[in-house]
Protein backbone atom coordinates (compact mmCIF):
# COMPACT_ATOMS: atom_id res chain seq x y z
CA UNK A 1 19.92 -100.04 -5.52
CA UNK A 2 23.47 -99.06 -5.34
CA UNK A 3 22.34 -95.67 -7.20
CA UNK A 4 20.15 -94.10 -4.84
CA UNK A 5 23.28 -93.43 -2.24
CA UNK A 6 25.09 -91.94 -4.93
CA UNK A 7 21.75 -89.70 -6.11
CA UNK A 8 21.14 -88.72 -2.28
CA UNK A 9 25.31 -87.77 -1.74
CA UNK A 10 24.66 -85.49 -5.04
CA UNK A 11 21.17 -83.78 -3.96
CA UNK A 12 22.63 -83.10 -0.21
CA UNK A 13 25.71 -81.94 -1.62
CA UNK A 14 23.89 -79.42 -3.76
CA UNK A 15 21.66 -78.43 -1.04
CA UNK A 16 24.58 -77.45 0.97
CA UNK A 17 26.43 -75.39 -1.76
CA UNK A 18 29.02 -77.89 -2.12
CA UNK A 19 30.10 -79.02 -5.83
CA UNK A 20 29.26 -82.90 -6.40
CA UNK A 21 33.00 -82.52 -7.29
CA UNK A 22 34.31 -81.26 -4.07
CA UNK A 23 34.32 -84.62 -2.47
CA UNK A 24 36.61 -86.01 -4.67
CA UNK A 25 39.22 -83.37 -4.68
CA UNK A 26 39.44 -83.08 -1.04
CA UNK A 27 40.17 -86.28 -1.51
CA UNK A 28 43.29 -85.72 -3.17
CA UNK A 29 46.80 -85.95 -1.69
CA UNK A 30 47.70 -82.22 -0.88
CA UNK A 31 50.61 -80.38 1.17
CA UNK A 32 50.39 -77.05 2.18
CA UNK A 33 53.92 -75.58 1.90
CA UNK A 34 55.06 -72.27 3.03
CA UNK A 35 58.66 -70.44 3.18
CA UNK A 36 60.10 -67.42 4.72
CA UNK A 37 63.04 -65.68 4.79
CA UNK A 38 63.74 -65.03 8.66
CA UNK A 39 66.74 -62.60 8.08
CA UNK A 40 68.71 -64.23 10.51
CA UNK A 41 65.88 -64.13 13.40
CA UNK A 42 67.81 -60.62 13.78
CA UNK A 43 64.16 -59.18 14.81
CA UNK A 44 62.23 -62.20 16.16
CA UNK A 45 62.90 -64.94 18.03
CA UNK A 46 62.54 -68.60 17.13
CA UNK A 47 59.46 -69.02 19.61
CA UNK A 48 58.18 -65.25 18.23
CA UNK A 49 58.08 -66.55 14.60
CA UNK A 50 56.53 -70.27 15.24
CA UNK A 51 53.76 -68.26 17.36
CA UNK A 52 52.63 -66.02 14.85
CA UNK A 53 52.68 -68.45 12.21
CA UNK A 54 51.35 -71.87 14.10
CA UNK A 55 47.33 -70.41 12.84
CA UNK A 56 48.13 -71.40 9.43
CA UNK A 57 48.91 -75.01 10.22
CA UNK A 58 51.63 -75.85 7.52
CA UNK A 59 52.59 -79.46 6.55
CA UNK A 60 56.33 -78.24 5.85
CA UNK A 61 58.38 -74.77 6.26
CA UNK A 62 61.45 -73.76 4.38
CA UNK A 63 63.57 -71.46 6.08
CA UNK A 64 66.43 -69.44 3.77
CA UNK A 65 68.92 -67.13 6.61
CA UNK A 66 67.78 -69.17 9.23
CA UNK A 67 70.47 -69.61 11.96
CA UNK A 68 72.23 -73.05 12.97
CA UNK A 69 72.50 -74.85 15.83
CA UNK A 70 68.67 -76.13 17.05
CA UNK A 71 66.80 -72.51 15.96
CA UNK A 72 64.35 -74.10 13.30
CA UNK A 73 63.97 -77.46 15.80
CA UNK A 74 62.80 -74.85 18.10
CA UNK A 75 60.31 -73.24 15.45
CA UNK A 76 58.93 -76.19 13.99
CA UNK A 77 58.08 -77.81 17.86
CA UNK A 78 56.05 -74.49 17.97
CA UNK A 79 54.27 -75.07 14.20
CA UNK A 80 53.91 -78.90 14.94
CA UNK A 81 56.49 -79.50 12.20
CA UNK A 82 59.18 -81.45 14.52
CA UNK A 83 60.73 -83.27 11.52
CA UNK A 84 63.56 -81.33 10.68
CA UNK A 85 66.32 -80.85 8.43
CA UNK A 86 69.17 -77.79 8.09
CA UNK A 87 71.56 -77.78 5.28
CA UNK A 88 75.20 -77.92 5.53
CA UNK A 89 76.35 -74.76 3.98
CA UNK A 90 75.66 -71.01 5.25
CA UNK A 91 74.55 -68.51 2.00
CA UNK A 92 77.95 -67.06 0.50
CA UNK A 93 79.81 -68.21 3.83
CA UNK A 94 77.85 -65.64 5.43
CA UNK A 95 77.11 -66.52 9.46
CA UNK A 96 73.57 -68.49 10.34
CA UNK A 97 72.26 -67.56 6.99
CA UNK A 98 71.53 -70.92 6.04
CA UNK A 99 68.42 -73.21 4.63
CA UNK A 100 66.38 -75.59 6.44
CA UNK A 101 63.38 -77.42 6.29
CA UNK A 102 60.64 -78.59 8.60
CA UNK A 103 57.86 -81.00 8.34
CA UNK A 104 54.84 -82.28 9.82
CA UNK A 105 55.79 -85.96 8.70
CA UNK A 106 59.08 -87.42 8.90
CA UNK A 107 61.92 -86.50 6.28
CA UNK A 108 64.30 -88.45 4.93
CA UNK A 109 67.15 -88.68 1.81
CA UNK A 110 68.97 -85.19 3.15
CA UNK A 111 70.83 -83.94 0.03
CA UNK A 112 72.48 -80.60 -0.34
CA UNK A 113 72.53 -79.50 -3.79
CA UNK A 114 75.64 -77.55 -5.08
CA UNK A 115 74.64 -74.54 -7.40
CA UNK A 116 78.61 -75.17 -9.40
CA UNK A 117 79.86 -74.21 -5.01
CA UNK A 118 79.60 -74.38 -1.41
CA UNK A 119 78.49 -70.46 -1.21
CA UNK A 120 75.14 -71.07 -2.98
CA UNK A 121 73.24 -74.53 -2.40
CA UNK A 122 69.61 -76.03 -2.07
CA UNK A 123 68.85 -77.86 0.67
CA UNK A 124 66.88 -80.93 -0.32
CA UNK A 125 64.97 -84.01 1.51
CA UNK A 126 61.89 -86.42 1.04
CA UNK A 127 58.72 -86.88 2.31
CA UNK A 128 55.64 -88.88 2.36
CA UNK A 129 51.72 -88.01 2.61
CA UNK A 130 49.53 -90.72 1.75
CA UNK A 131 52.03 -92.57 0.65
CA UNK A 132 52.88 -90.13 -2.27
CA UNK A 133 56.89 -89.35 -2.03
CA UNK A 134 57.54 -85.20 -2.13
CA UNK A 135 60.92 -83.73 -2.64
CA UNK A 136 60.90 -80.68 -0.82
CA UNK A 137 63.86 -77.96 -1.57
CA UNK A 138 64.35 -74.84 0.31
CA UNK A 139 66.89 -72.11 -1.63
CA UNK A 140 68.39 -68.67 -1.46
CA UNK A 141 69.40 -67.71 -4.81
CA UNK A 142 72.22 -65.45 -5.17
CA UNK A 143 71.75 -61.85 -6.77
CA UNK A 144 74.00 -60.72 -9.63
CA UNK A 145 74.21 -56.87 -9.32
CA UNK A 146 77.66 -55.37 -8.88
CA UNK A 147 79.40 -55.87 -12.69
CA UNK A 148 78.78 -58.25 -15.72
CA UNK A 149 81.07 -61.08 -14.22
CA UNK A 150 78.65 -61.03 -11.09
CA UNK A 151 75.81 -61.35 -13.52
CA UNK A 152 77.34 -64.20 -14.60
CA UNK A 153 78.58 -65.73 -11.72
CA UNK A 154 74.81 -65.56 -10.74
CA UNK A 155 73.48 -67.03 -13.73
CA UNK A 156 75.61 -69.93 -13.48
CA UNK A 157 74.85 -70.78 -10.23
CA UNK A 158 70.68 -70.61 -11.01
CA UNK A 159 71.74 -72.70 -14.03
CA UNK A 160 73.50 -75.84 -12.47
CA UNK A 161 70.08 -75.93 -10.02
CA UNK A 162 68.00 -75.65 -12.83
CA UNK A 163 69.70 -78.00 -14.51
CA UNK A 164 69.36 -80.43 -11.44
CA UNK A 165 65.44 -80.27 -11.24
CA UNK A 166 65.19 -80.69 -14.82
CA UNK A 167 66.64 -84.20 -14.93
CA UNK A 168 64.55 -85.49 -11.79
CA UNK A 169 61.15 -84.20 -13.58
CA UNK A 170 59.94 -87.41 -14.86
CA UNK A 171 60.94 -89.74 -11.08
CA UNK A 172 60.12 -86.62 -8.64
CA UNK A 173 57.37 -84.30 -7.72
CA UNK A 174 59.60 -81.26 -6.51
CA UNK A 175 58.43 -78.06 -3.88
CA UNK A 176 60.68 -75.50 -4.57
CA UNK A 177 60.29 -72.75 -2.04
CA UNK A 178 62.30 -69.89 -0.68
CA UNK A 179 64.03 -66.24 -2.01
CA UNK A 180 64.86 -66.86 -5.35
CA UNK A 181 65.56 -63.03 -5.62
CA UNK A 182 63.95 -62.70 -8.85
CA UNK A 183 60.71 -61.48 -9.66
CA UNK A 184 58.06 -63.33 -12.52
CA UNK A 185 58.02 -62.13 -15.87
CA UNK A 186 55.06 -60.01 -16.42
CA UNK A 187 53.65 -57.85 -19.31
CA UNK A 188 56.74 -54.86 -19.90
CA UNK A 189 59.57 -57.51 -18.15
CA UNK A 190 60.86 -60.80 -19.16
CA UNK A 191 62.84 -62.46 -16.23
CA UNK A 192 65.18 -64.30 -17.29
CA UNK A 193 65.53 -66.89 -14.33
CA UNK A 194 61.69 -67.30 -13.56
CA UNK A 195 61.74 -68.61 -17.91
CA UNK A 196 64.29 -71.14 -17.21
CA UNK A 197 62.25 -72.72 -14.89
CA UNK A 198 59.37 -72.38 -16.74
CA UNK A 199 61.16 -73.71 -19.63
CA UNK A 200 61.74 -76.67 -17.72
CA UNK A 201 57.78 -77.18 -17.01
CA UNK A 202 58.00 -75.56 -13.64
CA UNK A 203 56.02 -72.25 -12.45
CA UNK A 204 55.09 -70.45 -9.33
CA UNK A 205 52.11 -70.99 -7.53
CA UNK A 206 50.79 -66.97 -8.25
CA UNK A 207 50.01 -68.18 -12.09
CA UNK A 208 47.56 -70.84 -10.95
CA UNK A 209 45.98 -68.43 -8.33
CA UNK A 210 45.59 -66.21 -10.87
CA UNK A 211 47.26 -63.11 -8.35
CA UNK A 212 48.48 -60.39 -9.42
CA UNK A 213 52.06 -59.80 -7.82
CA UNK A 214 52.92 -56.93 -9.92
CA UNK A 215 51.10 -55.09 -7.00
CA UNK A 216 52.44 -56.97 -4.33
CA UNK A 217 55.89 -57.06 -2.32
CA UNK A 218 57.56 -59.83 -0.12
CA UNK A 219 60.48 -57.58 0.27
CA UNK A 220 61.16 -54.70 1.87
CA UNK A 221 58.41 -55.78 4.83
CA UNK A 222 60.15 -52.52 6.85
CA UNK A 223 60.32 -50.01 3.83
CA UNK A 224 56.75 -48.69 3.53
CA UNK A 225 57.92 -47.00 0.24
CA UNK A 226 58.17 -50.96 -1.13
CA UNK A 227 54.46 -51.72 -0.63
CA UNK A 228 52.61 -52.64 -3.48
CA UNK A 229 56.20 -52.23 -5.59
CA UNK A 230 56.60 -55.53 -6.94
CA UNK A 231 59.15 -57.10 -5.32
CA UNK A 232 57.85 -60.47 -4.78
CA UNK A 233 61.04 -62.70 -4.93
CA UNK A 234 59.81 -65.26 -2.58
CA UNK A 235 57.59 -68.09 -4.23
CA UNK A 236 56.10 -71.91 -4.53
CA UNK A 237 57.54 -73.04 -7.19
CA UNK A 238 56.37 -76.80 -8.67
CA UNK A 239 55.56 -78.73 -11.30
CA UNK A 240 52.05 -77.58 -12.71
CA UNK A 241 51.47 -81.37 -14.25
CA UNK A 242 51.73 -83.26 -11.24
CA UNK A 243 50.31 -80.81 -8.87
CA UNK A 244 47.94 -77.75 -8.64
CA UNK A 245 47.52 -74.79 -6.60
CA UNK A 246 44.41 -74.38 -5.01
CA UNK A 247 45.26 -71.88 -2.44
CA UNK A 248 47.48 -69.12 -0.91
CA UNK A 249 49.04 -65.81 -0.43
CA UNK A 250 51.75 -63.78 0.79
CA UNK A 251 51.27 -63.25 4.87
CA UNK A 252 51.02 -59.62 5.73
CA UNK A 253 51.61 -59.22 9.16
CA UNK A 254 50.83 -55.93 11.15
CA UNK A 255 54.56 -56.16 13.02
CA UNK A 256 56.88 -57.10 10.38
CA UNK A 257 59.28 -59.98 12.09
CA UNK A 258 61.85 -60.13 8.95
CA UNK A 259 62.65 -58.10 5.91
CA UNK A 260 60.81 -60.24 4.18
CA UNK A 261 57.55 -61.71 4.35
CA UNK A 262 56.62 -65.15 4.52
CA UNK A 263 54.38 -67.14 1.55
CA UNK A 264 52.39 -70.08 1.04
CA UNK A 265 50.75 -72.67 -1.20
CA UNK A 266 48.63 -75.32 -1.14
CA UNK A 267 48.76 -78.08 -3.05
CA UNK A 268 47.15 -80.99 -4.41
CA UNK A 269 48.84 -83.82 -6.60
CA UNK A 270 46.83 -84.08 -9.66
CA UNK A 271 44.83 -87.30 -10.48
C-alpha cells in the first residue's frame, strides 16, 4: 500500500515535466552566493547597488573595494542580507577598498586571513543553512604587472591563501568569491593561479555551468572595447566534491554601477 503514493508522486511528476529526480535535489542544502567588486561605490550608492540587485535574492554577498564604516550594513538591509561582516584590512592600504561579507543567516567565527601581509588578506566567516556549516571568503587578489619581483611578490601572496584553503579541505566546505584578477585557463592559455587552485581540488563555478567565459568580460563594465574580451577575473570558486553548481551568470546591467560587474552561483552541497 505504501507504493501507490510513491507510483502517483512519479506519474504527476512526469505529467508536469518535472524529473522524478527533481524532488530530491531541491531538497538539497543550497546557497546562492554572489560577489561584486563595487569600486569603491565611486559611481553608485550603497542604497543604488542593494536596489538593483535585491531581484536576485542572494543568501550571502561578498564585497572586494567596498568602503568602511556601515556602507555594506546599509546594502545588505536593502538585499535582506543584514548579517554582516567587513574585514579589518583595506586592499594594499589603499582607502575604503576593503572586503566584506553579508548574509541572509547569521555569521559567525570572523577571521581575516593574511596572504604572507596586512596589504592583501581574505576576509573569512561561518555560516549555517540547514544546519550544514559554510565558510564563506570574500578576496581581492593582488596583480603582479610592473617587473619580475612584482610577479613574485604576487605569487606569493596567492600562494600563502592557497595554501590556507588547502589544509581546511577535508573539515570545511569553502565559497571563495570575489576579483581574483586572473582569468581561467582555457585552450591557447594556462593560468597559472586558477591551476593552483585547481590543483588543490577547487574550481570555478563557469566549468560546471559549462559557460564559455572566453567570450565574456566582468571587467572593464565602462570600456565597450572590453565586451566579449575575456576578462572575467571575478568568480565562485568551491570545492566541486562537496558542492555543485547548478546555476548562474555574470549580471549585465544596462547602467554599469562599477568597473566591474557583479557574478553569481548557486549551489547545492552534494549528497
Amino acid at each position: 500500500m505504501k507504493v501507490l503514493p510513491f507510483l502517483l508522486s512519479v506519474v504527476v511528476g512526469v505529467s508536469l515535466g518535472v524529473s522524478p529526480n527533481a524532488a530530491a535535489e531541491s531538497s538539497r542544502t543550497e546557497i546562492k552566493a554572489a560577489a561584486y567588486n563595487v569600486e569603491v561605490s565611486r559611481n553608485a550608492t550603497a542604497e543604488e547597488i542593494g536596489k538593483a540587485l535585491k531581484p536576485h535574492g542572494f543568501d550571502v554577498m561578498a564585497f572586494s573595494e567596498a568602503p568602511g564604516g556601515d556602507w555594506t550594513k546599509r546594502v545588505g538591509h536593502i538585499l535582506g542580507l543584514d548579517h554582516v561582516v567587513v574585514g579589518k584590512y583595506s586592499t594594499a592600504g589603499h582607502k575604503d577598498k576593503y572586503k566584506s561579507i553579508a548574509s541572509r543567516t547569521p555569521l559567525y567565527g570572523y577571521e581575516e586571513i593574511l596572504m604572507a601581509d596586512t596589504l592583501h588578506t581574505a576576509t573569512r566567516a561561518k555560516t549555517k543553512i540547514d544546519g550544514h556549516e559554510f565558510v564563506l571568503y570574500s578576496v581581492h587578489f593582488p596583480f603582479g604587472w610592473r617587473d619580475q619581483a612584482h610577479i613574485d611578490e604576487t605569487t606569493g601572496k596567492v600562494t600563502a591563501f592557497v595554501r590556507h584553503l588547502k589544509a581546511k579541505q577535508e573539515q570545511e566546505i569553502s565559497v571563495v568569491m570575489g576579483d581574483f584578477n586572473f582569468i581561467p585557463s582555457k585552450a591557447d592559455y594556462r593560468s597559472q593561479y586558477y591551476e593552483m587552485f585547481f590543483e588543490i581540488g577547487l574550481d570555478v563555478s563557469w566549468k560546471a555551468l559549462g559557460i564559455d567565459v572566453t567570450k565574456l568580460n566582468t571587467h572593464n563594465a565602462f570600456k565597450a572595447e572590453d565586451e566579449g574580451s575575456g576578462k572575467v577575473i571575478d568568480h565562485i570558486i568551491y570545492n566541486p566534491e562537496k558542492l555543485t553548481a547548478v546555476s548562474g551568470q555574470i549580471i549585465e546591467m544596462e547602467t554599469p554601477l562599477s568597473d566591474h560587474k557583479p557574478v553569481w552561483a548557486r549551489l547545492q552541497i552534494k549528497k
